[in-house]
Protein backbone atom coordinates (compact mmCIF):
# COMPACT_ATOMS: atom_id res chain seq x y z
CA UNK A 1 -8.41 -69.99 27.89
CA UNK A 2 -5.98 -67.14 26.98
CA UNK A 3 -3.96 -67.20 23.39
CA UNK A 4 -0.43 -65.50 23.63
CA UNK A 5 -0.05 -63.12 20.60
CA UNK A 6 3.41 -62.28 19.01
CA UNK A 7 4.05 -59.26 16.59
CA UNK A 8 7.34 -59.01 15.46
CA UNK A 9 9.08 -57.94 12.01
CA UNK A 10 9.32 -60.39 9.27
CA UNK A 11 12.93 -61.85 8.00
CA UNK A 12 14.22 -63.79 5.15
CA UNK A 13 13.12 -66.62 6.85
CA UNK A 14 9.44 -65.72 6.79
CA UNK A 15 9.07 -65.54 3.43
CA UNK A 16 7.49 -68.77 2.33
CA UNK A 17 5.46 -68.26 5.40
CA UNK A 18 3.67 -65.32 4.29
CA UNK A 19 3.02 -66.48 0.62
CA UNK A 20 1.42 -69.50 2.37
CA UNK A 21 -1.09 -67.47 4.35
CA UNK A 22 -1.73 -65.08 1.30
CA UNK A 23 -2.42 -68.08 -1.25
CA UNK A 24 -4.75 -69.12 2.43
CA UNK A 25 -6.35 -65.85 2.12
CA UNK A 26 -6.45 -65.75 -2.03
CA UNK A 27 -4.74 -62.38 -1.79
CA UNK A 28 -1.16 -61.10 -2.91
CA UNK A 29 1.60 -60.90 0.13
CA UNK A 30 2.81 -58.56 1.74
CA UNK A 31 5.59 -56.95 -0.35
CA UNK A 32 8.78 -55.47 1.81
CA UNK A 33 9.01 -54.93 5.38
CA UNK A 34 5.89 -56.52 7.28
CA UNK A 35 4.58 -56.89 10.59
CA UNK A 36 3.55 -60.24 11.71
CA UNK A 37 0.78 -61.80 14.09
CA UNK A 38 1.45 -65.23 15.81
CA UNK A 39 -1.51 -66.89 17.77
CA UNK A 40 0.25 -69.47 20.59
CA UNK A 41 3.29 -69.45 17.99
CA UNK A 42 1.25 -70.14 14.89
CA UNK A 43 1.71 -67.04 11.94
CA UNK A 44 -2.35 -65.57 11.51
CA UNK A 45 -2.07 -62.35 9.70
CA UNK A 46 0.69 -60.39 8.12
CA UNK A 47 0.62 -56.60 7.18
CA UNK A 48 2.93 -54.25 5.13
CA UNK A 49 4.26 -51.40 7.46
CA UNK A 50 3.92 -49.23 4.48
CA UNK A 51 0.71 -49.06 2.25
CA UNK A 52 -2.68 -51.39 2.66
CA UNK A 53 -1.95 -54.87 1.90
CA UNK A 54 -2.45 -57.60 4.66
CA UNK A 55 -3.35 -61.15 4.57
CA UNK A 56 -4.66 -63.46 7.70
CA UNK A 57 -6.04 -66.72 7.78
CA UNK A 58 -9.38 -66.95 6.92
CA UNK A 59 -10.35 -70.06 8.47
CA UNK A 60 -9.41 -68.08 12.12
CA UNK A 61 -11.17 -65.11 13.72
CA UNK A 62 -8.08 -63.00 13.06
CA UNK A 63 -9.96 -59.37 13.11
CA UNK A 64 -8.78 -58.71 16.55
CA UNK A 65 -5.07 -59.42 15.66
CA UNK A 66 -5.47 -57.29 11.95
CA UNK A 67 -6.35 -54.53 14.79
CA UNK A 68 -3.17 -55.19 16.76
CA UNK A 69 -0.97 -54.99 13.47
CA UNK A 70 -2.65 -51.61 12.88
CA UNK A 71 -1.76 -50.08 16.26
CA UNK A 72 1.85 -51.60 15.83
CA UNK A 73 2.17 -50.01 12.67
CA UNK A 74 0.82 -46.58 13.64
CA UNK A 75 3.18 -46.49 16.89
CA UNK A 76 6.22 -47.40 15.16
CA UNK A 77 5.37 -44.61 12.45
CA UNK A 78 4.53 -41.90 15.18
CA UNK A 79 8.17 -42.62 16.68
């Protein structure tokens, strides 16, 4: 069985999200513009397109998307 993964930008609206997955992870959010992971439309990890902070559900294997975020990040920064 095949997951689809989504990366995308987080908005406004993904706010509350995000503090939910960090208070899931007991870590702080994401603070400005983040990139997001969805597994089959269900948000698993969030990173901060500039510095270190990231969050992903720890009750998920989620390495493999944290690695995804990472390669998003570093192409959009080499553009």
């Amino acid at each position: 069985m095949h997951s689809e993964i989504t990366i995308r930008h987080a908005t406004d609206n993904d706010v509350t999200a995000v503090r939910h997955l960090a208070a899931l992870d007991e870590a702080d959010a994401p603070e400005g513009d983040a990139l997001l992971a969805f597994v089959d439309g269900e948000l698993v990890a969030a990173r901060a397109v500039r510095g270190a902070t990231a969050v992903a559900d720890p009750f998920r294997r989620t390495r493999h998307v944290l690695e995804l975020l990472d390669l998003q990040r570093r192409q959009e920064q080499a553009a």
